[in-house]
Protein backbone atom coordinates (compact mmCIF):
# COMPACT_ATOMS: atom_id res chain seq x y z
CA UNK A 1 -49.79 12.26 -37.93
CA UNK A 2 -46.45 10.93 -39.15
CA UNK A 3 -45.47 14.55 -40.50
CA UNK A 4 -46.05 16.29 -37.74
CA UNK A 5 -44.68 14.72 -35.51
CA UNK A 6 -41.28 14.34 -38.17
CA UNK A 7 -41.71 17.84 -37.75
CA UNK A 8 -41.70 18.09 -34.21
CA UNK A 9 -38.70 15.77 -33.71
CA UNK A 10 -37.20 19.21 -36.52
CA UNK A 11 -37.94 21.58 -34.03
CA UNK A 12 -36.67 20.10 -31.05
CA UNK A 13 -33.68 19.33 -32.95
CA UNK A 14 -32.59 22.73 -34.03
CA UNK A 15 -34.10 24.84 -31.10
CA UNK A 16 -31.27 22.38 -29.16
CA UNK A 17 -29.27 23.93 -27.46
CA UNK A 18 -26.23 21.46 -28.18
CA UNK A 19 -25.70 20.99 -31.44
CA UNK A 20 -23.36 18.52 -33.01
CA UNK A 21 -20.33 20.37 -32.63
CA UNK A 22 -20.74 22.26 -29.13
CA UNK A 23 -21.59 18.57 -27.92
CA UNK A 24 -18.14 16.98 -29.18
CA UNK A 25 -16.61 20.61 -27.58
CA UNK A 26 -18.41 19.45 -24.19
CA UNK A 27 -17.02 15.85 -24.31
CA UNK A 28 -13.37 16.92 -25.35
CA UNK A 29 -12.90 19.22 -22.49
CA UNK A 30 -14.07 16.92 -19.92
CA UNK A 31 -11.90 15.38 -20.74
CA UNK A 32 -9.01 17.51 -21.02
CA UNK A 33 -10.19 19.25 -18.00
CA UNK A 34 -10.91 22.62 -19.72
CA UNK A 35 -12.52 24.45 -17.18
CA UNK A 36 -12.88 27.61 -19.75
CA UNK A 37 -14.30 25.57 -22.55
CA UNK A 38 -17.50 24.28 -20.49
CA UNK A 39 -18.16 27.52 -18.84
CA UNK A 40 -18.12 28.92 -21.98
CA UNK A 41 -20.73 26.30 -23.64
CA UNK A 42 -22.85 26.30 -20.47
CA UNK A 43 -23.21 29.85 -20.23
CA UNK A 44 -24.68 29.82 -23.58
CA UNK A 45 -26.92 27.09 -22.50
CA UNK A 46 -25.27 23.89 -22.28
CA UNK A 47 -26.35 21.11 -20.24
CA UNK A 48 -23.92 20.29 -17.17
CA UNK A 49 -25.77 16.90 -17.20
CA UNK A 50 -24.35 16.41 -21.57
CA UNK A 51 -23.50 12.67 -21.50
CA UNK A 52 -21.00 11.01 -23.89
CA UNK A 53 -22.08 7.83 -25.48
CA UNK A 54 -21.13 5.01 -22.88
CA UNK A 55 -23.63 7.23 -20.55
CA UNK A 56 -20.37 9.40 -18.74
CA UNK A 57 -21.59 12.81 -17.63
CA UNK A 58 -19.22 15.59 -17.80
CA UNK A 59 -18.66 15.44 -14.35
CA UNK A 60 -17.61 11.86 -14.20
CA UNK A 61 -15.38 12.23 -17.36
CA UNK A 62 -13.71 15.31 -15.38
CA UNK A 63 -13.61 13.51 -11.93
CA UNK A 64 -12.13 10.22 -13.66
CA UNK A 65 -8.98 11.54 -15.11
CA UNK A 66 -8.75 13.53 -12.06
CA UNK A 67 -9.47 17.19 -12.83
CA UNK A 68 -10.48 18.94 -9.87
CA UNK A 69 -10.96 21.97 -10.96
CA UNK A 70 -13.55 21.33 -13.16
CA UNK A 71 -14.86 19.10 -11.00
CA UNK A 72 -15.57 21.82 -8.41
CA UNK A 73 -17.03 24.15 -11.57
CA UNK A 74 -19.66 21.29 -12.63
CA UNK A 75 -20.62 20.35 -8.50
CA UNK A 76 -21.15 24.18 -8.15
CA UNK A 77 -23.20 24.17 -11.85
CA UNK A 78 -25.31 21.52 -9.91
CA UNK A 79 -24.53 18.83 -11.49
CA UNK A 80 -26.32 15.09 -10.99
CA UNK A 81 -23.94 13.78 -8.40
CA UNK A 82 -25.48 10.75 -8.24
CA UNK A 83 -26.18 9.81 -12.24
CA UNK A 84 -24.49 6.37 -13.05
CA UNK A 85 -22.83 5.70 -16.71
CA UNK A 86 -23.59 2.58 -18.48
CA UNK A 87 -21.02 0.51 -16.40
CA UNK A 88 -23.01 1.67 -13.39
CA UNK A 89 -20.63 3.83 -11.83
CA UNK A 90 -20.63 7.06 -10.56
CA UNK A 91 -18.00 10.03 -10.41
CA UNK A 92 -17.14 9.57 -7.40
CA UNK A 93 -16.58 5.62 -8.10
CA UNK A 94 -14.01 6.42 -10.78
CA UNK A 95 -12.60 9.36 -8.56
CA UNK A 96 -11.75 6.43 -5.91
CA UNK A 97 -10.99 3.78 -8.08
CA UNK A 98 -8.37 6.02 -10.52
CA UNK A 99 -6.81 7.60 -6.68
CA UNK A 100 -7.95 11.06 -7.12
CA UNK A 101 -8.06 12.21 -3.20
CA UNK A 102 -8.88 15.84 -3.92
CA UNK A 103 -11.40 15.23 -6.34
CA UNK A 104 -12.99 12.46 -4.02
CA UNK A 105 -13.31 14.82 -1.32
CA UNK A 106 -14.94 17.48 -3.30
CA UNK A 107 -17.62 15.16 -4.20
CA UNK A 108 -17.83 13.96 -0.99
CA UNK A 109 -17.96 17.55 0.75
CA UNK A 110 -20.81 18.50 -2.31
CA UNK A 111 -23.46 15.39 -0.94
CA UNK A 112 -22.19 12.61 -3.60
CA UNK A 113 -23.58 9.07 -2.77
CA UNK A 114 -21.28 6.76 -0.67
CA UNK A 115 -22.96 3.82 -0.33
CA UNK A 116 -24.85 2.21 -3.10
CA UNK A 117 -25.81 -1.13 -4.96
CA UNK A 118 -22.71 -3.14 -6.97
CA UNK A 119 -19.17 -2.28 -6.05
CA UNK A 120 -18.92 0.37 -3.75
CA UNK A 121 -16.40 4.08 -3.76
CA UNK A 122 -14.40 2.34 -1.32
CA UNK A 123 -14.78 -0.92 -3.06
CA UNK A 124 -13.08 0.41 -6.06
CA UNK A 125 -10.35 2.34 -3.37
CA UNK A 126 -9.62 -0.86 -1.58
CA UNK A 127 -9.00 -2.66 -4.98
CA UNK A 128 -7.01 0.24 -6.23
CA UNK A 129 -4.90 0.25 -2.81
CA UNK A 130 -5.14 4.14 -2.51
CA UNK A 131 -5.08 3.89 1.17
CA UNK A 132 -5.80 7.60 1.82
CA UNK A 133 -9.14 7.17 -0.10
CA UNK A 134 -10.04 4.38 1.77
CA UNK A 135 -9.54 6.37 5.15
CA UNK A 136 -11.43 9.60 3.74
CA UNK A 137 -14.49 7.42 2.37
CA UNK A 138 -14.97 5.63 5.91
CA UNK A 139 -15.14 8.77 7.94
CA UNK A 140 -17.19 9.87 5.54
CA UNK A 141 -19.37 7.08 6.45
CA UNK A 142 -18.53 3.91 3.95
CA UNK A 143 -19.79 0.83 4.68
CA UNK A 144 -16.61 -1.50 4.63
CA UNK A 145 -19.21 -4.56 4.77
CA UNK A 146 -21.16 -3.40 1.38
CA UNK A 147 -21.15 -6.52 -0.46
CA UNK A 148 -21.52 -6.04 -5.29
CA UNK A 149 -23.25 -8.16 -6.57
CA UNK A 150 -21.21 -11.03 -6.54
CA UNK A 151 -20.51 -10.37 -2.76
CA UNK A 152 -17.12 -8.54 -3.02
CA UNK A 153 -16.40 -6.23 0.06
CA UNK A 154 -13.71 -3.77 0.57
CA UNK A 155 -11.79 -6.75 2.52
CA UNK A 156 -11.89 -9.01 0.04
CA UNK A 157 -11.42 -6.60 -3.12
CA UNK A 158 -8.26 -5.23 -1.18
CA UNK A 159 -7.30 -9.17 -0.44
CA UNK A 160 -7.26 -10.17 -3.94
CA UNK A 161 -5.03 -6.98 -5.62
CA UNK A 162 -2.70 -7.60 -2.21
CA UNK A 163 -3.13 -4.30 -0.59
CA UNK A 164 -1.64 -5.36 3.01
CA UNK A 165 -2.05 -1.74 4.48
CA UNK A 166 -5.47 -0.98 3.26
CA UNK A 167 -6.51 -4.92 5.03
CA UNK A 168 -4.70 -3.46 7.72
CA UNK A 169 -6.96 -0.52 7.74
CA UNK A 170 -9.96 -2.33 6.72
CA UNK A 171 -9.82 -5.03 9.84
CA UNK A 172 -9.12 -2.29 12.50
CA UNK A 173 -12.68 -0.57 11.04
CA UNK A 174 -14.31 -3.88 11.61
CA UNK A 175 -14.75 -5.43 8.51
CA UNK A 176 -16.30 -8.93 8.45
CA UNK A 177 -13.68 -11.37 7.50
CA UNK A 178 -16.29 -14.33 7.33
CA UNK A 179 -18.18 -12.69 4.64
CA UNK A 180 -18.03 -14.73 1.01
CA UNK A 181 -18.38 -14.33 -2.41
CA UNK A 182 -21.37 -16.09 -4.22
CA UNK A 183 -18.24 -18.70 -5.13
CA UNK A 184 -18.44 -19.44 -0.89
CA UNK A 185 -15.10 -17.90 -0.89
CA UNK A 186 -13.80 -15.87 1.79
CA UNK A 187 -10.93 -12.94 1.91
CA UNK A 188 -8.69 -15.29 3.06
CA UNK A 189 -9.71 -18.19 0.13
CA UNK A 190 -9.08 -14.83 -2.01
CA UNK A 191 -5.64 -14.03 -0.76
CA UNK A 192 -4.91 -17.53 -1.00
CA UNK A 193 -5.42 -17.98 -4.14
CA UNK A 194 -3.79 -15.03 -5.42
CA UNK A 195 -0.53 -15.78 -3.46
CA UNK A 196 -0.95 -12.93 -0.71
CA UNK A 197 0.44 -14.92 1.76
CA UNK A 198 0.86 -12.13 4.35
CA UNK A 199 -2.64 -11.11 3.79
CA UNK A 200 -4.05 -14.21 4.85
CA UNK A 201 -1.93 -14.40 8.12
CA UNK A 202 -3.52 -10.99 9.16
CA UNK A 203 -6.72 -12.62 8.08
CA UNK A 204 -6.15 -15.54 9.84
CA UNK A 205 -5.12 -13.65 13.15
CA UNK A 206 -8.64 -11.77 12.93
CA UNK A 207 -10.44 -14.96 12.79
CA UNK A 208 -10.69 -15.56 8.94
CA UNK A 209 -11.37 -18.98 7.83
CA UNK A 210 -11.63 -20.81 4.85
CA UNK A 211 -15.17 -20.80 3.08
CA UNK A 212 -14.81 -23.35 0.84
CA UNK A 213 -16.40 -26.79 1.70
CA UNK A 214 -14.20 -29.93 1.62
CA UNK A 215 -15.59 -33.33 1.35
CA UNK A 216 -14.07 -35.77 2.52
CA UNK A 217 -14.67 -39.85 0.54
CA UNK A 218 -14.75 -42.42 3.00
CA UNK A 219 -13.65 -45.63 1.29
């Protein structure tokens, strides 16, 4: 039983269609955006889906340094919009959060997932202050309330890094300025506390308030 199936895990190995060296080829042009290169590999039957080993797909490795060429290659090669890398983002998370506007719109035009669980595209946009993102992502249909994990919105991400026009942006779509961070902290405690002082007047003109609870000792 134990040889055959060593000899199985053989076959599979060498009928591969990616062996050692065509996978480092795969990885290095991602990242060097050579369009060429992974045509070239994936004509010959490469995967379009080839991760590296922190779980980035070729597409995310092209779409986070901003190559849209490739980019537009690998969405048209199908490739898994959606997949997440070991961090749990996606390519068009890193698109957004490095302020790559073309390539964010191509993955937006090709169906890539918006909203989602943990830190949000424009969650990563807001904190990045690439304000044109940020506009792009919520006609696209962003949530600017999506709360990670920990509770950080769009607001509150764009409060802490001190990004007045994208606050500015974010308060005319609506966002909820009483929303809090498991800490209890608000986007104004947040701009507080990282010294955004003109933040947290526009906060506190759209009815932000402190989250934080004080008590008070009565002697």
């Amino acid at each position: 039983m134990k040889n055959t199936l060593m000899h199985g895990l053989l076959v599979l190995a060498f009928l591969s269609p990616v062996h050692a060296a065509t996978y480092d080829d795969l990885i290095s042009a991602a990242k060097m955006g050579d369009k060429g290169t992974i045509s070239g590999l994936v004509s010959k039957g490469a995967s379009v889906d080839t991760t590296d080993i922190d779980g980035n797909t070729l597409l995310m490795l092209a779409a986070r340094d901003g190559h849209d060429e490739l980019v537009a290659y690998l969405v048209g090669q199908r490739a898994k919009l959606g997949a997440r890398n070991s961090a749990g983002d996606t390519a068009l998370r890193l698109a957004a959060f490095r302020g790559h506007l073309k390539v964010v719109d191509l993955l937006i035009k090709a169906g890539a997932p918006i909203n989602m669980s943990g830190w949000t595209p424009l969650a990563y946009a807001a904190f990045g202050g690439h304000l044109a993102i940020v506009k792009r992502l919520i006609e696209a249909g962003a949530d600017v309330n999506l709360p990670s994990e920990n509770g950080t919105t769009p607001l509150i991400a764009a409060a802490r890094t001190g990004h007045a026009n994208v606050v500015k942006l974010l308060l005319e779509k609506k966002a909820n300025v009483a929303l809090k961070l498991d800490t209890g902290e608000t986007a104004l405690d947040v701009a507080l506390k990282a010294g955004n002082t003109d933040i947290a007047s526009m906060l506190r003109q759209a009815g932000g308030m402190s989250g934080r609870t004080v008590t008070i000792e009565v002697q």
